[in-house]
Structure formats: C-alpha cells, structure tokens
PDB file of N, CA and C in Angstrom:
ATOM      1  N   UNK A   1      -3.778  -7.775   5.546  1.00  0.00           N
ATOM      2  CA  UNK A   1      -3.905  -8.573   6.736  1.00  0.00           C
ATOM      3  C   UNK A   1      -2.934  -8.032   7.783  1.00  0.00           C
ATOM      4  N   UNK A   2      -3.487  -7.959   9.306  1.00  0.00           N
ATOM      5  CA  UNK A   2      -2.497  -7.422   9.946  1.00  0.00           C
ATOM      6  C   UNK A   2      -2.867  -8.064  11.523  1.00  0.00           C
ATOM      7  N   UNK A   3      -1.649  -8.739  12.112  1.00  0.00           N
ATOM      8  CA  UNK A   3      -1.791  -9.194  13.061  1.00  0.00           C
ATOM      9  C   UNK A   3      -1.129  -8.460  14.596  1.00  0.00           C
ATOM     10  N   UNK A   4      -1.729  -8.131  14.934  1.00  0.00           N
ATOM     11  CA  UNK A   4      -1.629  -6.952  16.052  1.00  0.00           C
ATOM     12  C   UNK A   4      -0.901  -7.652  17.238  1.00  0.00           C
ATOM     13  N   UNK A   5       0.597  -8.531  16.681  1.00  0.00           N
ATOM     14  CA  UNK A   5       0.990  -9.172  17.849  1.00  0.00           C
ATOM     15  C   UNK A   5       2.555  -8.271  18.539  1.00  0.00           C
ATOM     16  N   UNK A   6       3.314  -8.969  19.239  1.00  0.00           N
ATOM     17  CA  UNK A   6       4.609  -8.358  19.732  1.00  0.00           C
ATOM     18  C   UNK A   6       5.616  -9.136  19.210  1.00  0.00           C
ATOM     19  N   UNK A   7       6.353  -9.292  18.083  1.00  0.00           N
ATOM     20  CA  UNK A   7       5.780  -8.013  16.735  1.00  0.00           C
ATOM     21  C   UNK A   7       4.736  -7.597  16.076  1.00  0.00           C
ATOM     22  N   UNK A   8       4.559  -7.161  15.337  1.00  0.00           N
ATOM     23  CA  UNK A   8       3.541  -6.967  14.359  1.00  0.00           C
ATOM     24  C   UNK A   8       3.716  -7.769  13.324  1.00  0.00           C
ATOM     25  N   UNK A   9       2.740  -8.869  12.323  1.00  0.00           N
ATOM     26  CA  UNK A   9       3.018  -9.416  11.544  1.00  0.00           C
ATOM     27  C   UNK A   9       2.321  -9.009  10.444  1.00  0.00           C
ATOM     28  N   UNK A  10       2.367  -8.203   9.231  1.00  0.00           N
ATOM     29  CA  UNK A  10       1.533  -7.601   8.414  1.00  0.00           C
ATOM     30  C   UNK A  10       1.989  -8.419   6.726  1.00  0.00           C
ATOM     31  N   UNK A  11       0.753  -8.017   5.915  1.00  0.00           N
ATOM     32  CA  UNK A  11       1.199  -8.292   4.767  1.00  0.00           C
ATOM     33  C   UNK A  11      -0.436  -7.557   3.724  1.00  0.00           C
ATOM     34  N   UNK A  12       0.287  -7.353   2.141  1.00  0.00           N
ATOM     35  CA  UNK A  12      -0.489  -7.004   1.567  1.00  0.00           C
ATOM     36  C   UNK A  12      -0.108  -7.446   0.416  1.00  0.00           C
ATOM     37  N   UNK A  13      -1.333  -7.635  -0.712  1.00  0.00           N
ATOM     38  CA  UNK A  13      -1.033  -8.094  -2.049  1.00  0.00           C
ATOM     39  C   UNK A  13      -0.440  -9.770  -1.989  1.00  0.00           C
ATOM     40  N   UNK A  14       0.332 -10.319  -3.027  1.00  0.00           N
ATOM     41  CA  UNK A  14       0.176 -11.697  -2.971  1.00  0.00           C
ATOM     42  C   UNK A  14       1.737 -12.080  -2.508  1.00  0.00           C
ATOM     43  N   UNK A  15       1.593 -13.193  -2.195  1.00  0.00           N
ATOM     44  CA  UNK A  15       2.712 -14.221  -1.137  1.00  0.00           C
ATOM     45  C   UNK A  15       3.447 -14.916  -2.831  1.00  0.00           C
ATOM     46  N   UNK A  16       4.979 -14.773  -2.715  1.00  0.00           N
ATOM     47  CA  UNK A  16       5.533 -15.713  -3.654  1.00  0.00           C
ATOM     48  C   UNK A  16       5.116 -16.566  -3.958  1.00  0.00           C
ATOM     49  N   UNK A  17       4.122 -17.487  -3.553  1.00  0.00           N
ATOM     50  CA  UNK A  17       3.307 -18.724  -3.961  1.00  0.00           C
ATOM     51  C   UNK A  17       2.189 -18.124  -5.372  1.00  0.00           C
ATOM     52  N   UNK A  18       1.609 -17.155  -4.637  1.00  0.00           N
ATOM     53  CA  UNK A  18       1.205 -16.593  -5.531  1.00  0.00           C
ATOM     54  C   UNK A  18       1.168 -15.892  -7.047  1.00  0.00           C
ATOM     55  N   UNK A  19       2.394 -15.536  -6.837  1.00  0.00           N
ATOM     56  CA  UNK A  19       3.001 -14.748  -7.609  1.00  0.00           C
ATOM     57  C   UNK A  19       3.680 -15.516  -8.879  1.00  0.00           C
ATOM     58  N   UNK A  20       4.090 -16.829  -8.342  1.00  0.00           N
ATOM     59  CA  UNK A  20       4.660 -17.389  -9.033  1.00  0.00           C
ATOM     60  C   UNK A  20       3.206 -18.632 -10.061  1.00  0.00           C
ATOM     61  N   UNK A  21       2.296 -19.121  -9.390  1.00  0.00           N
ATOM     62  CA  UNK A  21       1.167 -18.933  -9.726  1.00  0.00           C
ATOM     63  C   UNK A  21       0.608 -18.251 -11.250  1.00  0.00           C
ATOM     64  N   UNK A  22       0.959 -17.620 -10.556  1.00  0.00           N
ATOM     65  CA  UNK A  22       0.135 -16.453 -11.857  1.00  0.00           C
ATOM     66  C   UNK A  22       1.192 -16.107 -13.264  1.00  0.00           C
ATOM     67  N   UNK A  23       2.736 -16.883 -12.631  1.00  0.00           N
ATOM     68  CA  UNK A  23       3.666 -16.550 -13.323  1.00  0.00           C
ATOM     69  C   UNK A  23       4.364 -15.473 -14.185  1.00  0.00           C
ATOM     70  N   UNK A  24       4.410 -14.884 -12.956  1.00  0.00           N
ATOM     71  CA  UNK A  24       4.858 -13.391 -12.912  1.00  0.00           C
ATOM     72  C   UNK A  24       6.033 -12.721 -12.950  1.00  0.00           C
ATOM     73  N   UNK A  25       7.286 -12.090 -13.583  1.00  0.00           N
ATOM     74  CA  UNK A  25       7.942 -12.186 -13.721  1.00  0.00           C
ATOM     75  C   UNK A  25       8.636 -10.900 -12.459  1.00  0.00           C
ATOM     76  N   UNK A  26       9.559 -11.687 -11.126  1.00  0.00           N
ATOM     77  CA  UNK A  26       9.373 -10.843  -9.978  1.00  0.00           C
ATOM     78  C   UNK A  26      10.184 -11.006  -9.114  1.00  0.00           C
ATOM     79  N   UNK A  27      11.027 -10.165  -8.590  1.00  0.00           N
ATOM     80  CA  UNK A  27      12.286  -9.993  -7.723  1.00  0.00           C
ATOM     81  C   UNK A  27      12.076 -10.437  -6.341  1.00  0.00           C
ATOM     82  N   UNK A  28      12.591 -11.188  -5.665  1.00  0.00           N
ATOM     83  CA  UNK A  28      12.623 -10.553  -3.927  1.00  0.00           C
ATOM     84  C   UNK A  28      13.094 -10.110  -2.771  1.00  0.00           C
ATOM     85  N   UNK A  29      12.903  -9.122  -2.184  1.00  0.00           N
ATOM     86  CA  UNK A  29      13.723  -8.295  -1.860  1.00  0.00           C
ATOM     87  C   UNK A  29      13.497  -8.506   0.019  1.00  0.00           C
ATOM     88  N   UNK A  30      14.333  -9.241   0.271  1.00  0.00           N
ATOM     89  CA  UNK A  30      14.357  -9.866   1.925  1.00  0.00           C
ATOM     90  C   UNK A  30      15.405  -9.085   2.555  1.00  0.00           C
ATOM     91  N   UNK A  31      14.920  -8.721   3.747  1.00  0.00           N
ATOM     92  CA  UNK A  31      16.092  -8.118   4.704  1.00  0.00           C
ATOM     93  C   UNK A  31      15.010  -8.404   6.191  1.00  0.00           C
ATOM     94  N   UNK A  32      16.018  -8.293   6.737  1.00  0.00           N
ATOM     95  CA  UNK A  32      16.339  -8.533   8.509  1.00  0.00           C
ATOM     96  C   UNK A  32      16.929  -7.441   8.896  1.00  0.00           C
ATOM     97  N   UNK A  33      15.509  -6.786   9.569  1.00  0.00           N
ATOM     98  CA  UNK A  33      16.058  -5.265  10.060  1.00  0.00           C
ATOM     99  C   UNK A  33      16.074  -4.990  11.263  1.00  0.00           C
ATOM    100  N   UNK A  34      15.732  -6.427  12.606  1.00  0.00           N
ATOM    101  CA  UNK A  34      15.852  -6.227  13.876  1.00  0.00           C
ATOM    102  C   UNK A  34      17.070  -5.019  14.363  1.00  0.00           C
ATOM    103  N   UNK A  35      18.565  -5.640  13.690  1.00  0.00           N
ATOM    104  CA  UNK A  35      19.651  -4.599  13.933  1.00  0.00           C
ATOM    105  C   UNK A  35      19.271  -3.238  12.928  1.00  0.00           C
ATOM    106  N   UNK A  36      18.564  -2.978  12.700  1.00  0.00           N
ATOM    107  CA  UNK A  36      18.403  -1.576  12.316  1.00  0.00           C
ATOM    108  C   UNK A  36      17.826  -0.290  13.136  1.00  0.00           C
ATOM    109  N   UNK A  37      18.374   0.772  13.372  1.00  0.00           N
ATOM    110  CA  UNK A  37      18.358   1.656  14.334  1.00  0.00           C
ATOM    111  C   UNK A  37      16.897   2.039  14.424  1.00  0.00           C
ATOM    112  N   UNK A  38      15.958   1.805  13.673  1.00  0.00           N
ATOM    113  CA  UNK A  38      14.293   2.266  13.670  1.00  0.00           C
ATOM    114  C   UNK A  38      13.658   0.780  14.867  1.00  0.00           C
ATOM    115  N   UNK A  39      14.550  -0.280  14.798  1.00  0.00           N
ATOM    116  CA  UNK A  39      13.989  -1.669  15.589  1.00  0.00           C
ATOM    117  C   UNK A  39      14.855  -1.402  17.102  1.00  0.00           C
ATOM    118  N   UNK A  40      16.124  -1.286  16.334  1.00  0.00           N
ATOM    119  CA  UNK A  40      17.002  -1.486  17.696  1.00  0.00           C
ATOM    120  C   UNK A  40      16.933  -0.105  18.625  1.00  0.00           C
ATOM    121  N   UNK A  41      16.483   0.798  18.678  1.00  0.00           N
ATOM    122  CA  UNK A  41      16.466   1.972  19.558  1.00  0.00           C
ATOM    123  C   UNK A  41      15.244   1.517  20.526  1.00  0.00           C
ATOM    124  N   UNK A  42      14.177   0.708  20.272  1.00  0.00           N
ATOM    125  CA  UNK A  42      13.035   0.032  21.319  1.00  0.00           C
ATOM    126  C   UNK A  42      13.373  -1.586  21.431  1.00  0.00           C
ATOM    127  N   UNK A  43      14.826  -1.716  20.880  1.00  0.00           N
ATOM    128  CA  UNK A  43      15.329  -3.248  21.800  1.00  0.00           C
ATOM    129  C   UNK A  43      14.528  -4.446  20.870  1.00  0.00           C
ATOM    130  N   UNK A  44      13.882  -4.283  20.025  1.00  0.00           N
ATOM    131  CA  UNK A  44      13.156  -4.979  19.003  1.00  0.00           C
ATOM    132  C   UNK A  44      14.191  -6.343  18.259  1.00  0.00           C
ATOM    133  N   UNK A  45      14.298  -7.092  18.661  1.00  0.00           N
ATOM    134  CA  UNK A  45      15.111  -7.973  18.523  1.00  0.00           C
ATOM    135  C   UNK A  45      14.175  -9.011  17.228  1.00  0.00           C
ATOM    136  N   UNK A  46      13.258  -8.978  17.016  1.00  0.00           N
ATOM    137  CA  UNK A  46      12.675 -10.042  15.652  1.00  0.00           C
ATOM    138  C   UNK A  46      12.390  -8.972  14.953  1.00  0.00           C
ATOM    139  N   UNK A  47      12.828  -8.560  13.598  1.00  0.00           N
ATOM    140  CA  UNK A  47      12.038  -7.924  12.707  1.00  0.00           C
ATOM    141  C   UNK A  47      12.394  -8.395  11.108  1.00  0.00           C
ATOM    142  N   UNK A  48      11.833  -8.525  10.294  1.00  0.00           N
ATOM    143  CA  UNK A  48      12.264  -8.449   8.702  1.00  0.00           C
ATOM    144  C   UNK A  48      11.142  -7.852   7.652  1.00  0.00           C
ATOM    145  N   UNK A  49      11.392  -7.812   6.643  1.00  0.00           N
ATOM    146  CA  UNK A  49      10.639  -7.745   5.383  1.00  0.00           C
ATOM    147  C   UNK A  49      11.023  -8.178   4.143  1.00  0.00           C
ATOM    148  N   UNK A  50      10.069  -8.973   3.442  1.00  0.00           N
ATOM    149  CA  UNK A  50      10.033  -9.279   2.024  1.00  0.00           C
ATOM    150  C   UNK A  50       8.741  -8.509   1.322  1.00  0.00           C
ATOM    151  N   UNK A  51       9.690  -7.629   0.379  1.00  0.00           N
ATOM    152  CA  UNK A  51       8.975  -7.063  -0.644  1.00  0.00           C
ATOM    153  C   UNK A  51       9.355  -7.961  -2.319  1.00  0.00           C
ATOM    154  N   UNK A  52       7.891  -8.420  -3.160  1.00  0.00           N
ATOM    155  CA  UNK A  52       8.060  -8.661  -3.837  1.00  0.00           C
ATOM    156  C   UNK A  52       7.852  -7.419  -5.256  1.00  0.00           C
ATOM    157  N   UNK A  53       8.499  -7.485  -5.990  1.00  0.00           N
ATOM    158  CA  UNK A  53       8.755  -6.506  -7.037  1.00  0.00           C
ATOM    159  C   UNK A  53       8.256  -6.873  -8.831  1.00  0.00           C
ATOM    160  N   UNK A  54       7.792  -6.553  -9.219  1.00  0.00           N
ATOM    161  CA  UNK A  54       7.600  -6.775 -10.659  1.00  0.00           C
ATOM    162  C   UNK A  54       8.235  -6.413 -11.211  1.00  0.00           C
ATOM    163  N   UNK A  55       9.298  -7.206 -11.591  1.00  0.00           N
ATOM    164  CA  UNK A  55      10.506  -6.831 -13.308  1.00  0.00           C
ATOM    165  C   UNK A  55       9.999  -6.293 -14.208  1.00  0.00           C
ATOM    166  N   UNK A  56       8.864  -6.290 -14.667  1.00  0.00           N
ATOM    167  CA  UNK A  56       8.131  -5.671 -16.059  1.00  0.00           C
ATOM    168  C   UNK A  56       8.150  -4.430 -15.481  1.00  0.00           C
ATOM    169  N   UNK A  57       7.513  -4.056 -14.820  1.00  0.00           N
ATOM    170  CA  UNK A  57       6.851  -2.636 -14.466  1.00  0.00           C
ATOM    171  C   UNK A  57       7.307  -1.511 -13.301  1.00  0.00           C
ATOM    172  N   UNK A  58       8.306  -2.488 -12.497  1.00  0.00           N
ATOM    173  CA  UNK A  58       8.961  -1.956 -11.246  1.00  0.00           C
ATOM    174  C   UNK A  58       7.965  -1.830 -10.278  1.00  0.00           C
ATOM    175  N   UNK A  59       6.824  -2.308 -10.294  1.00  0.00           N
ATOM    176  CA  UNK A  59       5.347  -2.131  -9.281  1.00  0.00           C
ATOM    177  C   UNK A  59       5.724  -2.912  -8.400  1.00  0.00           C
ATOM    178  N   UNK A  60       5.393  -3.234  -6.935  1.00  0.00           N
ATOM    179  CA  UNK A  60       4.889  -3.806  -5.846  1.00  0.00           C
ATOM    180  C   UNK A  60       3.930  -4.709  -6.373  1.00  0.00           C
ATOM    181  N   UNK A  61       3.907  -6.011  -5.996  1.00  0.00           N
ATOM    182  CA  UNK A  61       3.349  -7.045  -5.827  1.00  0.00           C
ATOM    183  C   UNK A  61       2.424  -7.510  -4.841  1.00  0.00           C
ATOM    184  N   UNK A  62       3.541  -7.760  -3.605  1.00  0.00           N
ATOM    185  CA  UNK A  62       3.258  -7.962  -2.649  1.00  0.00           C
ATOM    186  C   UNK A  62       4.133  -7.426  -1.463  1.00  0.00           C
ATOM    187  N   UNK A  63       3.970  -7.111  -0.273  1.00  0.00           N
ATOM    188  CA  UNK A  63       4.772  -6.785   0.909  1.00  0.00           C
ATOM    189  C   UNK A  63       4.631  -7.592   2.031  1.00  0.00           C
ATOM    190  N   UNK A  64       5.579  -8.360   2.717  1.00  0.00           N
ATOM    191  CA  UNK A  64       5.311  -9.230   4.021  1.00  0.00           C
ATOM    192  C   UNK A  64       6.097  -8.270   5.216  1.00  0.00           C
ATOM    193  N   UNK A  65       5.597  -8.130   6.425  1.00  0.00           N
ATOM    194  CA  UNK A  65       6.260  -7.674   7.758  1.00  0.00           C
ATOM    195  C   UNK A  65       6.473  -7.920   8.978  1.00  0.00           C
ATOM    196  N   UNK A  66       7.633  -8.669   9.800  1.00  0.00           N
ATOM    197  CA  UNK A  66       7.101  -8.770  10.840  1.00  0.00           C
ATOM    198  C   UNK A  66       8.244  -7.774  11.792  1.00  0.00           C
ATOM    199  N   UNK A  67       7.300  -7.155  12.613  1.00  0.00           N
ATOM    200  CA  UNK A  67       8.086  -5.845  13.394  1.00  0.00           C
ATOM    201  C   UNK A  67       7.633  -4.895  13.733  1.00  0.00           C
ATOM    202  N   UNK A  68       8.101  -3.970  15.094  1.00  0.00           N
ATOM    203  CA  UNK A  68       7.242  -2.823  15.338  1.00  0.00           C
ATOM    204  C   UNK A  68       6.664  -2.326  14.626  1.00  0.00           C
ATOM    205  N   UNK A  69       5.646  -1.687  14.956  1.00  0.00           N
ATOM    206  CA  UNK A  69       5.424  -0.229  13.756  1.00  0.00           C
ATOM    207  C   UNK A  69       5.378  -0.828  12.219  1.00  0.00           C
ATOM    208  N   UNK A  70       5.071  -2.178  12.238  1.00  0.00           N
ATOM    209  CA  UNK A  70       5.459  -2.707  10.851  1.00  0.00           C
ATOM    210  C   UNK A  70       3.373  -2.666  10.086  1.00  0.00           C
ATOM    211  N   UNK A  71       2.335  -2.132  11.123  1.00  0.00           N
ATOM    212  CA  UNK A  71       1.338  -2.235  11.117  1.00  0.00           C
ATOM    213  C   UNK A  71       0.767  -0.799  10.149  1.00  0.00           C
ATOM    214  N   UNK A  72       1.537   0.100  10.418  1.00  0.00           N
ATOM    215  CA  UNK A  72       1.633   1.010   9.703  1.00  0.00           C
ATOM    216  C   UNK A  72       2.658   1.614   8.545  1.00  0.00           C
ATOM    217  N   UNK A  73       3.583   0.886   8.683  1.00  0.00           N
ATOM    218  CA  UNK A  73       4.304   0.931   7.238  1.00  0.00           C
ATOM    219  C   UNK A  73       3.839   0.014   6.322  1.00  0.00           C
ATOM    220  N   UNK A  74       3.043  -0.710   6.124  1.00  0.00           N
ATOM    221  CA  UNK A  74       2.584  -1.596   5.383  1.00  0.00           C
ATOM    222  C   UNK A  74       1.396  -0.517   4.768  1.00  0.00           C
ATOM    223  N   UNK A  75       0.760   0.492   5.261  1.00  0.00           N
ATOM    224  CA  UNK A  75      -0.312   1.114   4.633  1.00  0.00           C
ATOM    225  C   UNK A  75       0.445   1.764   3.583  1.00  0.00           C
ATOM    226  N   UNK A  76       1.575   2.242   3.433  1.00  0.00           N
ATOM    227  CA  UNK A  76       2.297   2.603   2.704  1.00  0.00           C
ATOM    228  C   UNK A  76       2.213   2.049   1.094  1.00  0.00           C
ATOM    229  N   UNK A  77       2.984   0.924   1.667  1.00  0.00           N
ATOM    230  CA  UNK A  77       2.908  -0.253   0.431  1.00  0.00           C
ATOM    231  C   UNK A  77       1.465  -0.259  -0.066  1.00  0.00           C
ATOM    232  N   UNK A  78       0.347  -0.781   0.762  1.00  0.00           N
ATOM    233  CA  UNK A  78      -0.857  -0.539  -0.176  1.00  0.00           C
ATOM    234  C   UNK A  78      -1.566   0.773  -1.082  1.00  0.00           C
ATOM    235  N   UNK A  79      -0.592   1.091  -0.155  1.00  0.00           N
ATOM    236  CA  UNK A  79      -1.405   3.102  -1.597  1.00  0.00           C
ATOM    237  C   UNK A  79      -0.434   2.734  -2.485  1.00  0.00           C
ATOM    238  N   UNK A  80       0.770   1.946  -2.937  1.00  0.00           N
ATOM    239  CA  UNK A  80       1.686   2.131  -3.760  1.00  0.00           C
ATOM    240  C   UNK A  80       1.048   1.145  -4.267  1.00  0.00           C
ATOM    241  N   UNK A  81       0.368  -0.118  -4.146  1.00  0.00           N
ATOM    242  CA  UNK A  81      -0.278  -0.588  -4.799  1.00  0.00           C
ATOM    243  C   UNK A  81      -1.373   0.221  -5.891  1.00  0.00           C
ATOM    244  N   UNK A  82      -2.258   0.295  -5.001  1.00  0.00           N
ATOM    245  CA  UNK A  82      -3.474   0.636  -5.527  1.00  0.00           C
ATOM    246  C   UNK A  82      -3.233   2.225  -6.477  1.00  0.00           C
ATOM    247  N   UNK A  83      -2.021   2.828  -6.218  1.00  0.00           N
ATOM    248  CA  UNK A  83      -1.883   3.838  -7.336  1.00  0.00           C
ATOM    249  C   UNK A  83      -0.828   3.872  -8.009  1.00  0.00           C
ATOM    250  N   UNK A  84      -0.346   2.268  -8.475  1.00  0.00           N
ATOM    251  CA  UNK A  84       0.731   2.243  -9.253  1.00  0.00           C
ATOM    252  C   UNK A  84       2.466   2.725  -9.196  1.00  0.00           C
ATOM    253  N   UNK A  85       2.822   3.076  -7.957  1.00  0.00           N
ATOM    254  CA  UNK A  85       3.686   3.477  -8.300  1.00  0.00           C
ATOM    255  C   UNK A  85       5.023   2.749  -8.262  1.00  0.00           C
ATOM    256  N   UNK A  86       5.986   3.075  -8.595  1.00  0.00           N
ATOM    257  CA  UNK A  86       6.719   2.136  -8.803  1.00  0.00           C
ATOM    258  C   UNK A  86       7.802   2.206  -7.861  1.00  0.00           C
ATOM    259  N   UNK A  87       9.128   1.250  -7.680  1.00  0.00           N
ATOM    260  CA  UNK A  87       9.850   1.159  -6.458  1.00  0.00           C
ATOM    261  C   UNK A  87      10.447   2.721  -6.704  1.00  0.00           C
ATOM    262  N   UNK A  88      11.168   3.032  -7.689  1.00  0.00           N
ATOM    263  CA  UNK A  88      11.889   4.481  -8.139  1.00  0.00           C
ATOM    264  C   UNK A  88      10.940   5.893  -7.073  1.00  0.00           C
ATOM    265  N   UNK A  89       9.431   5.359  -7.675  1.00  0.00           N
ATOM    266  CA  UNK A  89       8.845   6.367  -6.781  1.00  0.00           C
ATOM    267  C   UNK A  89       8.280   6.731  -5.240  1.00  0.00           C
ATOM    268  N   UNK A  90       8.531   5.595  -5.103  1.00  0.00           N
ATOM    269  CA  UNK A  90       8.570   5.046  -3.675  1.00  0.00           C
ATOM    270  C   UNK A  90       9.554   5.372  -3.043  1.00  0.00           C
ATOM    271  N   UNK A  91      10.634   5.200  -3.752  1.00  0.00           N
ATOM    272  CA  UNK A  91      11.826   5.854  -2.861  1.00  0.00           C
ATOM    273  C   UNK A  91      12.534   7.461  -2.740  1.00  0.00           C
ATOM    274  N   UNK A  92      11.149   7.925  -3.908  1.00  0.00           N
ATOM    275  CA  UNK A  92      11.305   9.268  -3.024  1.00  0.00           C
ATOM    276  C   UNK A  92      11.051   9.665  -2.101  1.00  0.00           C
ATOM    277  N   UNK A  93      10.008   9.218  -1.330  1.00  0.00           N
ATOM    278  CA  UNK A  93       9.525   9.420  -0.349  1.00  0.00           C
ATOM    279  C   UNK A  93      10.541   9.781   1.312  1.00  0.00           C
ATOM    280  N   UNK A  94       9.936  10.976   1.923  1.00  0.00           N
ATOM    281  CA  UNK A  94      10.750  11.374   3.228  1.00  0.00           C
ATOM    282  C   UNK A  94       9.775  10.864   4.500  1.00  0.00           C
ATOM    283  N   UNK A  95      10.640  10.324   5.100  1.00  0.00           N
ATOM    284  CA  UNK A  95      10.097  10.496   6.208  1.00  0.00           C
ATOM    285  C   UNK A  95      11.119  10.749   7.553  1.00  0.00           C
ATOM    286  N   UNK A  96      10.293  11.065   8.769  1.00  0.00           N
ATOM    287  CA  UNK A  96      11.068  11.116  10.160  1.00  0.00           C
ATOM    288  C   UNK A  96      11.863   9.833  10.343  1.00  0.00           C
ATOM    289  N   UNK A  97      13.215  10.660  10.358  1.00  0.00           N
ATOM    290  CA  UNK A  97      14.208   9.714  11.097  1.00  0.00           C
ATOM    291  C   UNK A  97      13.919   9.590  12.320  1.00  0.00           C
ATOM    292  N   UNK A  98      14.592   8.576  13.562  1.00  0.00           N
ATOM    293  CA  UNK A  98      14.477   6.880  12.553  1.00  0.00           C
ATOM    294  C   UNK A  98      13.204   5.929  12.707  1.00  0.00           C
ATOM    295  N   UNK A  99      12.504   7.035  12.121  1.00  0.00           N
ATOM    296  CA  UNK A  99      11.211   5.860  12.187  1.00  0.00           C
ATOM    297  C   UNK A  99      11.122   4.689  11.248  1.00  0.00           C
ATOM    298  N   UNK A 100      10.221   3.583  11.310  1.00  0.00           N
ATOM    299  CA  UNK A 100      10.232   2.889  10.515  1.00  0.00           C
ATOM    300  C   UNK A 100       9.892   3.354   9.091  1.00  0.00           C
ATOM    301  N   UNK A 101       9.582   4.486   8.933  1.00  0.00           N
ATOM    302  CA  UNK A 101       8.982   5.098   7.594  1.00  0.00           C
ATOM    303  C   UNK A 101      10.000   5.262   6.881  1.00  0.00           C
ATOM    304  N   UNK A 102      11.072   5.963   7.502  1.00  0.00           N
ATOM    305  CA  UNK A 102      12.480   6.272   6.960  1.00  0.00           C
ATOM    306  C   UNK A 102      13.733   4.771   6.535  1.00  0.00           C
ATOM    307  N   UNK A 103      12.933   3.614   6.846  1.00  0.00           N
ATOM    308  CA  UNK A 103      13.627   2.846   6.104  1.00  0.00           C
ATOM    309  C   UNK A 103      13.321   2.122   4.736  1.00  0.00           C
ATOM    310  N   UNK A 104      11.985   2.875   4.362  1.00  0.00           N
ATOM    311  CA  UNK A 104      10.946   2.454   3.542  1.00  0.00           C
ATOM    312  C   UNK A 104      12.274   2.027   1.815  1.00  0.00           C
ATOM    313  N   UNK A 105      12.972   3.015   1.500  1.00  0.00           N
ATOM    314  CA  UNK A 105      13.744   3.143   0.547  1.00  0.00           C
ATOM    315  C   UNK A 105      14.773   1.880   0.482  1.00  0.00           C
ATOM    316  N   UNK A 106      15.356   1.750   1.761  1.00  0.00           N
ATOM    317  CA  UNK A 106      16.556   0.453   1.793  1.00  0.00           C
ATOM    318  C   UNK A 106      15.359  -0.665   1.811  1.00  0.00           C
ATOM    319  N   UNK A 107      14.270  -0.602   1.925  1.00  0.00           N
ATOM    320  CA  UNK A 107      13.779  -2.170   1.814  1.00  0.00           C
ATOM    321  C   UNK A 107      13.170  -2.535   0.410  1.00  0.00           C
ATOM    322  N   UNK A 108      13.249  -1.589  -0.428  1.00  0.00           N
ATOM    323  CA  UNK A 108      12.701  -1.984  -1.868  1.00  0.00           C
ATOM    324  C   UNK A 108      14.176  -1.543  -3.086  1.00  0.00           C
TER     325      UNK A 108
END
C-alpha cells in the first residue's frame, strides 16, 4: 500500500495487530529518522519507520513508512519478503549515500 502524500506513507506485509494475531513470535524495530541526513538535507521534518522482524527466522514481516522517498524504499522490503531474506542479508546491501536506500541497514 502506498500513499503518494507529503510525506509518503507506505507499508507492506502485516501491521503488529496482525502479527500478533497469528501469534508470531516478532521484534519491533521503530525509529524516527526526520533528523537523519537522507530526510534532513530536503528539510523533511516528519519521517519514521517500523520494521517488524521474525525471531524464528530473522525474516521481515512487515514494514511501515512515513517519509520522502519512503515510496521506494519500501519496494526493497517487499523483494526481501517475497525472497526470504533475512535482516543479516539485507544489511548487506549498498547503496548511494545519503539516499534513503543507504539507511536501509540502521532501520532493521
């Protein structure tokens, strides 16, 4: 789901309601990244993310976003869905500083 507003409000996979639901055994990983140099270099004053995590398996659950560019870092999270990989491998990943891509690692 992705809401094409000023911010961007995105999300994929299931909402802690959910999760807990299904009774799932699962971390969450909240930060507030307005002051972060990928938000704050375009003056972006609202931004955060909650990534939820699976303790069993280290997989992605779910991802919530609201923030620039947060419309396309969320596609991210869904290929890490849909091909398993886990936070460890996720955080290999490079990207261009300081885009929002390059904070992909500090948020999981």
């Amino acid at each position: 789901m992705a809401v094409f507003t000023v911010p961007e409000l995105v999300r994929v996979g299931l909402s802690e309601e959910e999760a807990r639901a299904q009774e799932l055994d699962f971390t969450v990983h909240h930060t507030k990244t307005s002051g972060w140099i990928s938000n704050f270099r375009i003056g972006e004053t609202h931004a955060a993310v909650k990534v939820l995590v699976n303790n069993t398996n280290d997989q992605i659950l779910g991802a919530h976003m609201i923030g620039p560019e947060y419309g396309e870092l969320i596609n991210t999270f869904g290929l890490a869905m849909k091909f398993g990989l886990t936070t460890r491998q996720m955080k290999l990943a490079t990207a261009a500083y300081p885009s929002v891509g390059s904070d992909l690692g500090s948020l999981i």
